[in-house]
Structures are given as C-alpha cells and as structure tokens.
Protein backbone atom coordinates (compact mmCIF):
# COMPACT_ATOMS: atom_id res chain seq x y z
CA UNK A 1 31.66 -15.81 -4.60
CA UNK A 2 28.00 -17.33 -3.51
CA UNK A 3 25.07 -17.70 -6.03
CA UNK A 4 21.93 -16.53 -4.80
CA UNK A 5 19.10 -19.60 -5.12
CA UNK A 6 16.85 -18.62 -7.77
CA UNK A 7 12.63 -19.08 -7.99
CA UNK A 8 12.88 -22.67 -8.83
CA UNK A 9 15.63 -23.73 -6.61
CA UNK A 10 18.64 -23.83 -8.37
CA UNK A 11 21.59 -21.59 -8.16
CA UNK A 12 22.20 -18.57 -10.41
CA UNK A 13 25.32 -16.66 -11.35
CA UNK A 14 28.05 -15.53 -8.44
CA UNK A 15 27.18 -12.89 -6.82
CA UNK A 16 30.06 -10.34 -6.76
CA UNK A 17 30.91 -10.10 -2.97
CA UNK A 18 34.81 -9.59 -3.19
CA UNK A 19 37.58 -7.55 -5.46
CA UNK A 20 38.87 -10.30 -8.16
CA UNK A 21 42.29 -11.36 -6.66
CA UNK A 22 45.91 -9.87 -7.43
CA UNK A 23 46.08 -12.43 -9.71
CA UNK A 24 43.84 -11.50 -12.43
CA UNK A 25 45.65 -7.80 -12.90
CA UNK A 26 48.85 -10.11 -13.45
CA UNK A 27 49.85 -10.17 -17.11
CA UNK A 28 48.92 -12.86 -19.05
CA UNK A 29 50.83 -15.41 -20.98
CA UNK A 30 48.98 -13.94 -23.96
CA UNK A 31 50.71 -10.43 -23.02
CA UNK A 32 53.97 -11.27 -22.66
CA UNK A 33 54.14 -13.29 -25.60
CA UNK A 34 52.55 -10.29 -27.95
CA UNK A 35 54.94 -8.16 -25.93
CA UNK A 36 58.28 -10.38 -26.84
CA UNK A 37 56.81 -10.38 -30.73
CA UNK A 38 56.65 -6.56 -31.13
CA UNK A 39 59.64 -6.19 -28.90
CA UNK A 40 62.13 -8.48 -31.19
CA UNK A 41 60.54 -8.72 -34.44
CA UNK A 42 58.48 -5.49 -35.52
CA UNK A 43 59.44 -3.76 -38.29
CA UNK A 44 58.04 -0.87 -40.08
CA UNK A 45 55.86 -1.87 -43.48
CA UNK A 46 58.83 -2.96 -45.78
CA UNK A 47 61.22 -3.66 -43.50
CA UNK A 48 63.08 -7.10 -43.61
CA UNK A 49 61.86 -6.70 -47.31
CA UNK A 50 63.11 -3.45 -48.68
CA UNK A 51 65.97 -2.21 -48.38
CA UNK A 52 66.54 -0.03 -45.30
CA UNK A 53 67.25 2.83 -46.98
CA UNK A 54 63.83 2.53 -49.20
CA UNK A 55 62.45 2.25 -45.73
CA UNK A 56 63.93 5.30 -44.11
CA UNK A 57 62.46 7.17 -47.26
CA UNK A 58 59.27 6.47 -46.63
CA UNK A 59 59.66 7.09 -43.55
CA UNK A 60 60.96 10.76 -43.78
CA UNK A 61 58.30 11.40 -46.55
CA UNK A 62 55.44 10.43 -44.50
CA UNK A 63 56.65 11.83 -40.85
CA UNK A 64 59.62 13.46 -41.45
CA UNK A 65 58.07 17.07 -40.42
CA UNK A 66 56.39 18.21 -37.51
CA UNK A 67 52.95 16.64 -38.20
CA UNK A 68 53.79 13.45 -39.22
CA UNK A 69 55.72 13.31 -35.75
CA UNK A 70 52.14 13.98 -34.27
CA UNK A 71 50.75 11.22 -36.18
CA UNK A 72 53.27 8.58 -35.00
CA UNK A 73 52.71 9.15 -31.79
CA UNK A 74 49.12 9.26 -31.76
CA UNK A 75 49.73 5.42 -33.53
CA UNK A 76 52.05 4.72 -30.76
CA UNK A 77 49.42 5.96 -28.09
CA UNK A 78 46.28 3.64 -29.96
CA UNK A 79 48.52 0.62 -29.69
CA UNK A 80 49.20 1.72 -26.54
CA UNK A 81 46.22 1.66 -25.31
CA UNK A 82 45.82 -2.35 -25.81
CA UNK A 83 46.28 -4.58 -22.69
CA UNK A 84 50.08 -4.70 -21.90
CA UNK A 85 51.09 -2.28 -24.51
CA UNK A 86 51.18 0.77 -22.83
CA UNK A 87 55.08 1.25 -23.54
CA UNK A 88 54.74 0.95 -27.61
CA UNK A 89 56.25 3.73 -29.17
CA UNK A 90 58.09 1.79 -32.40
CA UNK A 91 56.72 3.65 -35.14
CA UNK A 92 58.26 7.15 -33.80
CA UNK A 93 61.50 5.65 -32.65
CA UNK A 94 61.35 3.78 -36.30
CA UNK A 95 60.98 7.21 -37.97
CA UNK A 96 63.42 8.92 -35.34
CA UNK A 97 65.55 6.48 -36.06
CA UNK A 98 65.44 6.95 -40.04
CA UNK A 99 65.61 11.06 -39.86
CA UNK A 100 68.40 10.53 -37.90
CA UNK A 101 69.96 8.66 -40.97
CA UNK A 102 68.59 11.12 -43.47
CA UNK A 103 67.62 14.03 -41.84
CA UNK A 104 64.69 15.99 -41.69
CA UNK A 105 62.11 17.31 -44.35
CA UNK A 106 62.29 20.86 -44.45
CA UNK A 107 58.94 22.52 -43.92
CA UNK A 108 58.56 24.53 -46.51
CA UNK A 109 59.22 21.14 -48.59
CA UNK A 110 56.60 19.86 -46.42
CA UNK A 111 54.23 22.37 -47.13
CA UNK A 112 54.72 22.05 -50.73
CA UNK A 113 53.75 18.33 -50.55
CA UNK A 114 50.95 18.59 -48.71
CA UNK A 115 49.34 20.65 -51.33
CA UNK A 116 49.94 18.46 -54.30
C-alpha cells in the first residue's frame, strides 16, 4: 500500500490499492482458542454445579416444546454469528440432549404454562 503525500509534505494513511492478503481471512489465535473453550468446557447455566438432572429440568421446562426449540436455535444462530463461531449450536444439542433423557413437554402442558 502507498500513502499519498499530503499539503505539507508528509505522508498520509495507505491508500487501499490491493485485496488484504489470504492471510488476514485466516483464523486467528484468538479464534481458535475461544473455539477450543466452548468446544471442551461449555456447559449450560448450572452445569458442573447442579446436578445433571436439575439441569436437564430446566432444560425441558424452558425448551422442551416446540418454541423453546425455536429459541435455542435462534441463541445458537446469534453466537453464531461471532467471528469463528459459525458452527455453535450447544444450547439445542444441550436441551436435545436433556429431552432425550426426560422426554418432551407435552403441549398442552406447555400451553398451560405459558399462561400462568
């Protein structure tokens, strides 16, 4: 990149003349090492405190039916959207995983809770 000489003589900022390199759409250090965190250590709020089956609970209460499914994923698809995150999707395998364990709310439960 060149710097075009400015009134007074001096040089200004680079001029943009070239795509950045292959380099810079690399992943970063700072990427893989969020990416080994979440990968080996999240949990879902509780977990590694609780016991797992307080946490499958909650998680069965709060998206165990059809809308709560919706909400994980849109979760999954926000933290997704952060630089070298795009293949998050532990809070609906978390709660898939839990359902599986407990089963499903019904949805006439469901709808019953929701209007408490």
């Amino acid at each position: 990149m060149e710097s075009k000489p400015q009134r007074d003589g001096t040089r200004g900022s680079p001029t943009p003349t070239e795509p950045p390199p292959a380099e810079s759409l690399l992943r970063t250090p700072a990427q893989r090492l969020t990416t080994g965190v979440i990968k080996y250590f999240w949990m879902s709020v509780g977990g590694g405190v609780k016991p797992d089956s307080e946490i499958d609970w909650m998680n069965r209460f709060i998206l165990g039916d059809p809308r709560g499914g919706e909400v994980a994923a849109r979760i999954d698809a926000t933290i997704g959207k952060l630089p070298g995150l795009a293949w998050f999707d532990r809070l609906a395998r978390s709660s898939e995983e839990s359902l599986t364990r407990l089963g499903r709310i019904e949805p006439a439960l469901s709808s019953m809770i929701a209007a408490d």
